[in-house]
Structures are given as structure tokens and as C-alpha cells.
N, C-alpha and C. Protein backbone atom coordinates (compact mmCIF):
# COMPACT_ATOMS: atom_id res chain seq x y z
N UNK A 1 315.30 54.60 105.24
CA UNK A 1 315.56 55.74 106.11
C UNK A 1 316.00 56.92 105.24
N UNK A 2 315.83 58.14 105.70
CA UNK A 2 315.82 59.22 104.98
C UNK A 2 317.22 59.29 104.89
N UNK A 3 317.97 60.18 103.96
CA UNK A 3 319.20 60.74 104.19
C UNK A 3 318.97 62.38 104.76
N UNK A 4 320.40 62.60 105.26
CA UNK A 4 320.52 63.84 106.11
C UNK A 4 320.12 65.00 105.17
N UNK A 5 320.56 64.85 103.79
CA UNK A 5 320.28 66.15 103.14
C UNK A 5 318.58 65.85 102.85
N UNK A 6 318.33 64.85 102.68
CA UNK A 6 316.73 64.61 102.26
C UNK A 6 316.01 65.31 103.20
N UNK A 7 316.23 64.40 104.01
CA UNK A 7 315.18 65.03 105.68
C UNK A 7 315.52 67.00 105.73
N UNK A 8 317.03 67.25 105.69
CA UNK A 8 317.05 68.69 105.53
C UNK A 8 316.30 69.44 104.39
N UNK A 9 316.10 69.03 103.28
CA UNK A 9 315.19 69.93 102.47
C UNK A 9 313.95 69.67 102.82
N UNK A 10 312.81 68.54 103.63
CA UNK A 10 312.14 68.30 103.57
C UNK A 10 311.20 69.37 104.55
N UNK A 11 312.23 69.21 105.81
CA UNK A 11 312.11 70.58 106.67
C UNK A 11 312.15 71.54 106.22
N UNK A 12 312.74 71.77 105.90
CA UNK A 12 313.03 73.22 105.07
C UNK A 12 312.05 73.77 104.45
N UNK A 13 312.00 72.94 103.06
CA UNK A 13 310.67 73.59 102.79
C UNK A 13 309.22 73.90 103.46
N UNK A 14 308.68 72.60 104.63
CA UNK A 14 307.84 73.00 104.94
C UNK A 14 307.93 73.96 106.10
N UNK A 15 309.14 74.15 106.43
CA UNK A 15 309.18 75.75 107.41
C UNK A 15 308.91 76.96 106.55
N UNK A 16 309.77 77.09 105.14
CA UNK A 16 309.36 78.18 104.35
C UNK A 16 307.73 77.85 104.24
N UNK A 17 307.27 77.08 104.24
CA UNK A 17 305.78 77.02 103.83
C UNK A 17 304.75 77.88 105.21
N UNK A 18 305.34 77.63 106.16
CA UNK A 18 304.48 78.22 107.14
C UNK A 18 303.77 79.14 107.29
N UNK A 19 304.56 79.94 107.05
CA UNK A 19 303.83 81.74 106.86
C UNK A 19 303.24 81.57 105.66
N UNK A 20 302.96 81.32 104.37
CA UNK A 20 302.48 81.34 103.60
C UNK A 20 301.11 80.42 103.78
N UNK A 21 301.21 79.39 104.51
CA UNK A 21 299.70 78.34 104.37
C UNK A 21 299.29 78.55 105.84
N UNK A 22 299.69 80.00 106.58
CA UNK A 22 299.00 80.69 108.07
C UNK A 22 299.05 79.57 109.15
N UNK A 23 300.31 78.87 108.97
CA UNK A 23 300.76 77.88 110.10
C UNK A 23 300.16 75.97 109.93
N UNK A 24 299.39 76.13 108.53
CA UNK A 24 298.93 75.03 108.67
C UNK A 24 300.14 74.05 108.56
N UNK A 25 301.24 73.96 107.66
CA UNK A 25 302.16 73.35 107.79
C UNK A 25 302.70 73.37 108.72
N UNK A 26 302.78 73.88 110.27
CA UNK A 26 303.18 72.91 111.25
C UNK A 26 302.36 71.38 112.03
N UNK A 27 301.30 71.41 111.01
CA UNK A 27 300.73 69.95 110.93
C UNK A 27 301.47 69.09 110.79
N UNK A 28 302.56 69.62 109.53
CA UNK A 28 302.82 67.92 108.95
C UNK A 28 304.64 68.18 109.52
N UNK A 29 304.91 69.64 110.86
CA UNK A 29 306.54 69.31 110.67
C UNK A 29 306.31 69.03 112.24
N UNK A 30 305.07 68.88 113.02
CA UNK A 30 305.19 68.07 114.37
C UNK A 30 305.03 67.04 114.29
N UNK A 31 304.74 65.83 113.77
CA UNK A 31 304.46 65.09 113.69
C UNK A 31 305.75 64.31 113.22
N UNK A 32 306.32 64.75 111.97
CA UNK A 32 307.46 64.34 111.13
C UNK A 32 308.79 64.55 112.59
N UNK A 33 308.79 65.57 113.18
CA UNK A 33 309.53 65.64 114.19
C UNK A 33 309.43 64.62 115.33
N UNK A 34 308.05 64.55 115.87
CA UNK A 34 307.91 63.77 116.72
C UNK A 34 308.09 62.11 116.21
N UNK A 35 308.06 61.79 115.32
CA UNK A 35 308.28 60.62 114.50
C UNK A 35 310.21 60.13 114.47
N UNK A 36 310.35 61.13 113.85
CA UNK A 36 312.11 61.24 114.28
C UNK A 36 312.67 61.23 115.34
N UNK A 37 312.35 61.79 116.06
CA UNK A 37 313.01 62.34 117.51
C UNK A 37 312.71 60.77 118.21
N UNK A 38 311.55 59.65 117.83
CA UNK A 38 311.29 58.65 118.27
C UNK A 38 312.36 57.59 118.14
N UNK A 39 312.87 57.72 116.94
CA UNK A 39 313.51 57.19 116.47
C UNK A 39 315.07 57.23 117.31
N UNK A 40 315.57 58.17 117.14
CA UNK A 40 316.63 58.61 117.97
C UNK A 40 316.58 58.52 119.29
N UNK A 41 315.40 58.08 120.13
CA UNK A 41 315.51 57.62 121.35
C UNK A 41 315.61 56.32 121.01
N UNK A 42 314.54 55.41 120.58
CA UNK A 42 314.89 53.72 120.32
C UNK A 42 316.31 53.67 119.78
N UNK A 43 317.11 54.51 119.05
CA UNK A 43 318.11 54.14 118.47
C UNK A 43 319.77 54.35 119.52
N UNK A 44 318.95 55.25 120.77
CA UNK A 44 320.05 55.47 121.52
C UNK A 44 319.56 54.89 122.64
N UNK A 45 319.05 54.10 123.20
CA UNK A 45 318.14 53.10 124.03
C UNK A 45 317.45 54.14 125.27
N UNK A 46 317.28 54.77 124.43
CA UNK A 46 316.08 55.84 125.76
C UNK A 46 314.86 54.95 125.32
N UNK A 47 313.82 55.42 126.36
CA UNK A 47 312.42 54.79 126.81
C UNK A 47 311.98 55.72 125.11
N UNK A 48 310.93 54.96 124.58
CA UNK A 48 310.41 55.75 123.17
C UNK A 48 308.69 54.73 122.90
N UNK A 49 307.99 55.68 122.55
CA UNK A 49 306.64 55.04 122.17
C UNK A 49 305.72 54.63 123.59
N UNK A 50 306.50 55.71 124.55
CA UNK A 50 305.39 55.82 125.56
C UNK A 50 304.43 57.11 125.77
N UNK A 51 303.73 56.89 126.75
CA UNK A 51 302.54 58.10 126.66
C UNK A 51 303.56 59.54 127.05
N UNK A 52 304.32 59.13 128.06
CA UNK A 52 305.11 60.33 128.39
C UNK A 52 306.50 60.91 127.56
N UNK A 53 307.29 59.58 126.68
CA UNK A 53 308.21 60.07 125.77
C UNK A 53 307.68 60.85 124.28
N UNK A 54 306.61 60.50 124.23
CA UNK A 54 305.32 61.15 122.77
C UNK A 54 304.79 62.54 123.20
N UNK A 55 304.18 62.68 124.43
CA UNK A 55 304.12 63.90 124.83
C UNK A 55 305.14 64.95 125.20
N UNK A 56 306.19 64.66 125.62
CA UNK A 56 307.57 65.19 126.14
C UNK A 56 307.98 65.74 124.27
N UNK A 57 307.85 64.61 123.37
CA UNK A 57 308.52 64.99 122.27
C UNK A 57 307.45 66.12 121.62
N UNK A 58 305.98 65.82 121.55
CA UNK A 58 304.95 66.50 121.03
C UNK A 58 305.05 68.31 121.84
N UNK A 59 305.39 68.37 122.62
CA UNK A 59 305.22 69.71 123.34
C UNK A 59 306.50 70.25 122.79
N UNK A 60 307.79 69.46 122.80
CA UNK A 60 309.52 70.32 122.33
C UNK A 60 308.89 70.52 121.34
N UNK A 61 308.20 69.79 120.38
CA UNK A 61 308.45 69.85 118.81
C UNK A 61 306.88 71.20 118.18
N UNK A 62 306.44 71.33 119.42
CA UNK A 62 305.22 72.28 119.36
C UNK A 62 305.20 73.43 119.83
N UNK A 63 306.19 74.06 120.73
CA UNK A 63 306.41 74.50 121.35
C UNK A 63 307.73 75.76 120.84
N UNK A 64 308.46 75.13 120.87
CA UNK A 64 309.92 74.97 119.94
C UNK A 64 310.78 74.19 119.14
N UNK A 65 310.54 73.88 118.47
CA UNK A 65 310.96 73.01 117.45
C UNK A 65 312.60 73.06 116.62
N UNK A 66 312.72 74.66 117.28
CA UNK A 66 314.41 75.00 116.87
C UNK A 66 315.08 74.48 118.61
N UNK A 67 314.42 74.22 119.13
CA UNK A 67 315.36 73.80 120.22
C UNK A 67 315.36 72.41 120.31
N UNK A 68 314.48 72.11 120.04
CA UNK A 68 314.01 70.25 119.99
C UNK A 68 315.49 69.82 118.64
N UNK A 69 315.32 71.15 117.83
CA UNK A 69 316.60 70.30 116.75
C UNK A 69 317.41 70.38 117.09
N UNK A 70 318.23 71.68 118.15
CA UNK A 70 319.57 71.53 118.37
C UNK A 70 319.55 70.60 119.55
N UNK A 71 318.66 70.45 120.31
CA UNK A 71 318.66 69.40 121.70
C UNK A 71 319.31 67.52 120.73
N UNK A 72 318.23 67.54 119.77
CA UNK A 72 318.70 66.26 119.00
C UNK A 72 320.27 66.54 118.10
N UNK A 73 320.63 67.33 117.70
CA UNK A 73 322.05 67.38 117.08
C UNK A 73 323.05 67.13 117.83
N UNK A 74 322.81 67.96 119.37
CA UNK A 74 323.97 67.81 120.13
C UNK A 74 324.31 66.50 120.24
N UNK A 75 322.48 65.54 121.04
CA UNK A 75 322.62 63.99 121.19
C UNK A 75 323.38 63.38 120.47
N UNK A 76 322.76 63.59 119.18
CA UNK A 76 323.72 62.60 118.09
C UNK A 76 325.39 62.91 118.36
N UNK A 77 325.91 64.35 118.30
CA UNK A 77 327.27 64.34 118.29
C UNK A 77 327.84 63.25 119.30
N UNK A 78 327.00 64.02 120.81
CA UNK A 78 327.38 63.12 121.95
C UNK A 78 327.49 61.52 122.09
N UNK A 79 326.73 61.00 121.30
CA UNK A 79 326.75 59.24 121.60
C UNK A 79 327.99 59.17 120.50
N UNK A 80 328.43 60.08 119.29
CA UNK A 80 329.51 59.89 118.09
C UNK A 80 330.50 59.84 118.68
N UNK A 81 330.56 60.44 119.57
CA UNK A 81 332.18 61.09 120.09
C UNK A 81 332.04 59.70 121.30
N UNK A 82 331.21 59.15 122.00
CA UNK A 82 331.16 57.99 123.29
C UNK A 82 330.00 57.01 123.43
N UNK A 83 330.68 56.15 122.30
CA UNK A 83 329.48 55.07 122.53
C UNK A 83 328.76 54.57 123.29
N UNK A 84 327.57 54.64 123.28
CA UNK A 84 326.72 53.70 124.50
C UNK A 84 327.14 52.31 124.70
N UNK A 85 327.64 51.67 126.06
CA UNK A 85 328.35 50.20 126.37
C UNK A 85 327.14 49.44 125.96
N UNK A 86 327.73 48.37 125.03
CA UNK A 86 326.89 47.21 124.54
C UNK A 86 326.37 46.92 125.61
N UNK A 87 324.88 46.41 125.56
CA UNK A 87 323.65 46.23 126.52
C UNK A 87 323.41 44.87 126.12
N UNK A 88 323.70 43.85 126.60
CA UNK A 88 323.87 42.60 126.16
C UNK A 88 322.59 42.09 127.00
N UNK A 89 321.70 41.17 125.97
CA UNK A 89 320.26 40.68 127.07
C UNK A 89 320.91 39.29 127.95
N UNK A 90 319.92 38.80 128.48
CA UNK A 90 319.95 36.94 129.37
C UNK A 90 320.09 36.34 128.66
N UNK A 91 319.25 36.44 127.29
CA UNK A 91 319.67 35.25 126.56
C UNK A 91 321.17 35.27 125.68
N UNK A 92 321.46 36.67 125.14
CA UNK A 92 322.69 36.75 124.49
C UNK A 92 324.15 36.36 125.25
N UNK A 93 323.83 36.66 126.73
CA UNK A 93 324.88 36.17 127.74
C UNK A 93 324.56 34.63 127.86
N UNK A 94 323.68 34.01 128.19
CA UNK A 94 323.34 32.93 128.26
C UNK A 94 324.05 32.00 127.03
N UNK A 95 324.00 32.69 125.82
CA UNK A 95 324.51 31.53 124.29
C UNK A 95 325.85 31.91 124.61
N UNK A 96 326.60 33.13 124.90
CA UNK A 96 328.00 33.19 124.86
C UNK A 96 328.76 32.37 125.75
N UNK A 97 328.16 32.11 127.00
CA UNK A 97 328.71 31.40 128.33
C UNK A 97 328.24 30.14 127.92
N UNK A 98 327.47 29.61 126.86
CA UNK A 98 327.34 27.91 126.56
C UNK A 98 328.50 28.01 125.69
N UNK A 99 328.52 28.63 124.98
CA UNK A 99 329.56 28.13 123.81
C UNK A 99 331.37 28.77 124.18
N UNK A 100 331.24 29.23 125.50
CA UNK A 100 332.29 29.79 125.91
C UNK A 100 332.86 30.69 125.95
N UNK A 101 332.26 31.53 125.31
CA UNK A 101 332.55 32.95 125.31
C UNK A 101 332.66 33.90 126.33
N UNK A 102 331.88 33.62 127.17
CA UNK A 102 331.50 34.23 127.92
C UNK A 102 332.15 34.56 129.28
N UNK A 103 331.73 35.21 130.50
CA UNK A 103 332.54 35.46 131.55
C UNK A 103 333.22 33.81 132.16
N UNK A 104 334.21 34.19 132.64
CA UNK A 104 334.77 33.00 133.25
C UNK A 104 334.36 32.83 134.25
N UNK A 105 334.09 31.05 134.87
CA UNK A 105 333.35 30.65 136.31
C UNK A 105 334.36 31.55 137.77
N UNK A 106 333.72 31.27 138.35
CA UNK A 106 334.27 32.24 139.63
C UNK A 106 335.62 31.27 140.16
N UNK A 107 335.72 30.30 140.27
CA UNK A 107 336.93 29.74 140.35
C UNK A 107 338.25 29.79 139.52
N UNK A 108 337.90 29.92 137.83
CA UNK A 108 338.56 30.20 137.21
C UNK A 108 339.23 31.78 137.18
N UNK A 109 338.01 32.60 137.94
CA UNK A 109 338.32 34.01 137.44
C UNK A 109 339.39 34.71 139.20
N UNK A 110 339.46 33.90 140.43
CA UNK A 110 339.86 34.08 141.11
C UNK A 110 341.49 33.82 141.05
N UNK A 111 341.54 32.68 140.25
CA UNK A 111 343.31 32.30 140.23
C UNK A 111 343.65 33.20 139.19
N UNK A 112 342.94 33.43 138.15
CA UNK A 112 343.27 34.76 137.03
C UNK A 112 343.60 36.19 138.21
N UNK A 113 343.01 36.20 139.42
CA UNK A 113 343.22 37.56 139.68
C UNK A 113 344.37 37.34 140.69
N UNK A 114 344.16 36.20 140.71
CA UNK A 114 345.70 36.00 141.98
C UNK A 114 347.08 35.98 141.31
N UNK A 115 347.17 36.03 140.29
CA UNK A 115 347.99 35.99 139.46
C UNK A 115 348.35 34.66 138.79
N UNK A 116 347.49 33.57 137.73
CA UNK A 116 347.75 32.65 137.59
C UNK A 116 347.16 31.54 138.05
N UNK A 117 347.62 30.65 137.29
CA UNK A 117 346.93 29.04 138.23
C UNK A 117 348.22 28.41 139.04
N UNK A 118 349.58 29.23 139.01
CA UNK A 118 350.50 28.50 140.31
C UNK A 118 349.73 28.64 141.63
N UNK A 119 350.86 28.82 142.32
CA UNK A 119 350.46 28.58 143.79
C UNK A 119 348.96 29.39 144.34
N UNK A 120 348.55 29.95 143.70
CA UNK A 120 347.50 31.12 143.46
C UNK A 120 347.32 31.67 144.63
N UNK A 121 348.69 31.99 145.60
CA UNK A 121 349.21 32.95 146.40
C UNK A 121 349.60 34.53 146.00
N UNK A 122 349.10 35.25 146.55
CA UNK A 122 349.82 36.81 145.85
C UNK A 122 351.00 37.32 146.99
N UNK A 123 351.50 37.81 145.85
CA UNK A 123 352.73 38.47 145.66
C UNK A 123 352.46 39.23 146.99
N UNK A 124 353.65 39.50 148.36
CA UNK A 124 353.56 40.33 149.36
C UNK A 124 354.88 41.10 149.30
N UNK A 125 354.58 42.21 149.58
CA UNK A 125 355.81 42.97 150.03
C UNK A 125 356.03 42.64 151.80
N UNK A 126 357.25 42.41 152.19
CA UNK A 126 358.08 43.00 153.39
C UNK A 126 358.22 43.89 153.30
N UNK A 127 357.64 44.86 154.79
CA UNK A 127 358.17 46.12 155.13
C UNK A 127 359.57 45.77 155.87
N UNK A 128 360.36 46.47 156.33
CA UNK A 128 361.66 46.70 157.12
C UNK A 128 361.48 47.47 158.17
């Protein structure tokens, strides 16, 4: 995977290149965009490598391509600052609940909420 300063000169230069090669270098910075921006959806569990997430990315990155970057900078800050909740599959729940890990049976998890395995009566207030 690229590093941040890599990928930044890489852009870079081929934006300075634009005006000079009469736009042909936005050949190789839609593509490189739309390639990335793919990435950063699979990596933040958005839908990615469909007909409509490729086109959605192909038009930002063709279109405007300085907005497509700050649209992706913000993302990244946003998932930094509030992680996406672990997305656990059937089978990963499935091995944790064999080997015990996992959520507690509904009998067990009812006297846990009653307060305990005593009388597994709850606590009442008297009014007066």
C-alpha cells in the first residue's frame, strides 16, 4: 500500500502535468482515484466494486476530483475520531458461543438482569 506522502506526490505531479500534456493526464488521475476511493469504501464497509459504487466514484473523480478528495479526507477523519462497531459474521459468532465466549443463553442472561442467581426477584420500592 502506498504511503500518504507517496500517493501525495504522485497526485501532484500528475495534476501539475495536466495543462502541459492538454488534459491527457487526467487518464491516469481518474482511474488512480477511482481505484482508491474503492478501497476506502471496502475498508470502511460501504458497498465497493459495484456497477453503481464505480460509476458514483468515476463521475466525483471526473467531474471534480478536488471535491471527491476532500469528500474522502473528511471520511477518513470521521471513522478516526468513531469507529465503525465490529461487524461480527454467523460463523465468527457461532465459534465464540461454542467455545464460550459468546452471548449468554437466555436463561442465564435473565437472572444476570434480575440481579443475580438469588432469589432472581427484583428489588421493589414501597410507595407510602
Amino acid at each position: 500500500m502506498l504511503s500518504f506522502w507517496t500517493g501525495l506526490a504522485v497526485m501532484g505531479a500528475l495534476f501539475l502535468l495536466v495543462p502541459s500534456t492538454f488534459g491527457i493526464a487526467m487518464v491516469l488521475i481518474v482511474p488512480l482515484g477511482v481505484y482508491w476511493r474503492q478501497q476506502l469504501r471496502r475498508l470502511f464497509g460501504y458497498s465497493h466494486n459495484t456497477a453503481t459504487s464505480l460509476s458514483q466514484d468515476c463521475l466525483a473523480w471526473t467531474l471534480c476530483c478536488l471535491c471527491a478528495i476532500v469528500q474522502e479526507a473528511r471520511e477518513v477523519e470521521h471513522v478516526q475520531r468513531e469507529p465503525p462497531p465490529v461487524r461480527l459474521s454467523n460463523a465468527q459468532l457461532a465459534h465464540d458461543v461454542s467455545r464460550g465466549r459468546g452471548p449468554l443463553p437466555a436463561a442465564a442472561s435473565a437472572a444476570a438482569s434480575a440481579g443475580g442467581a438469588g432469589s432472581g426477584r427484583k428489588h421493589q420500592r414501597r410507595h407510602k
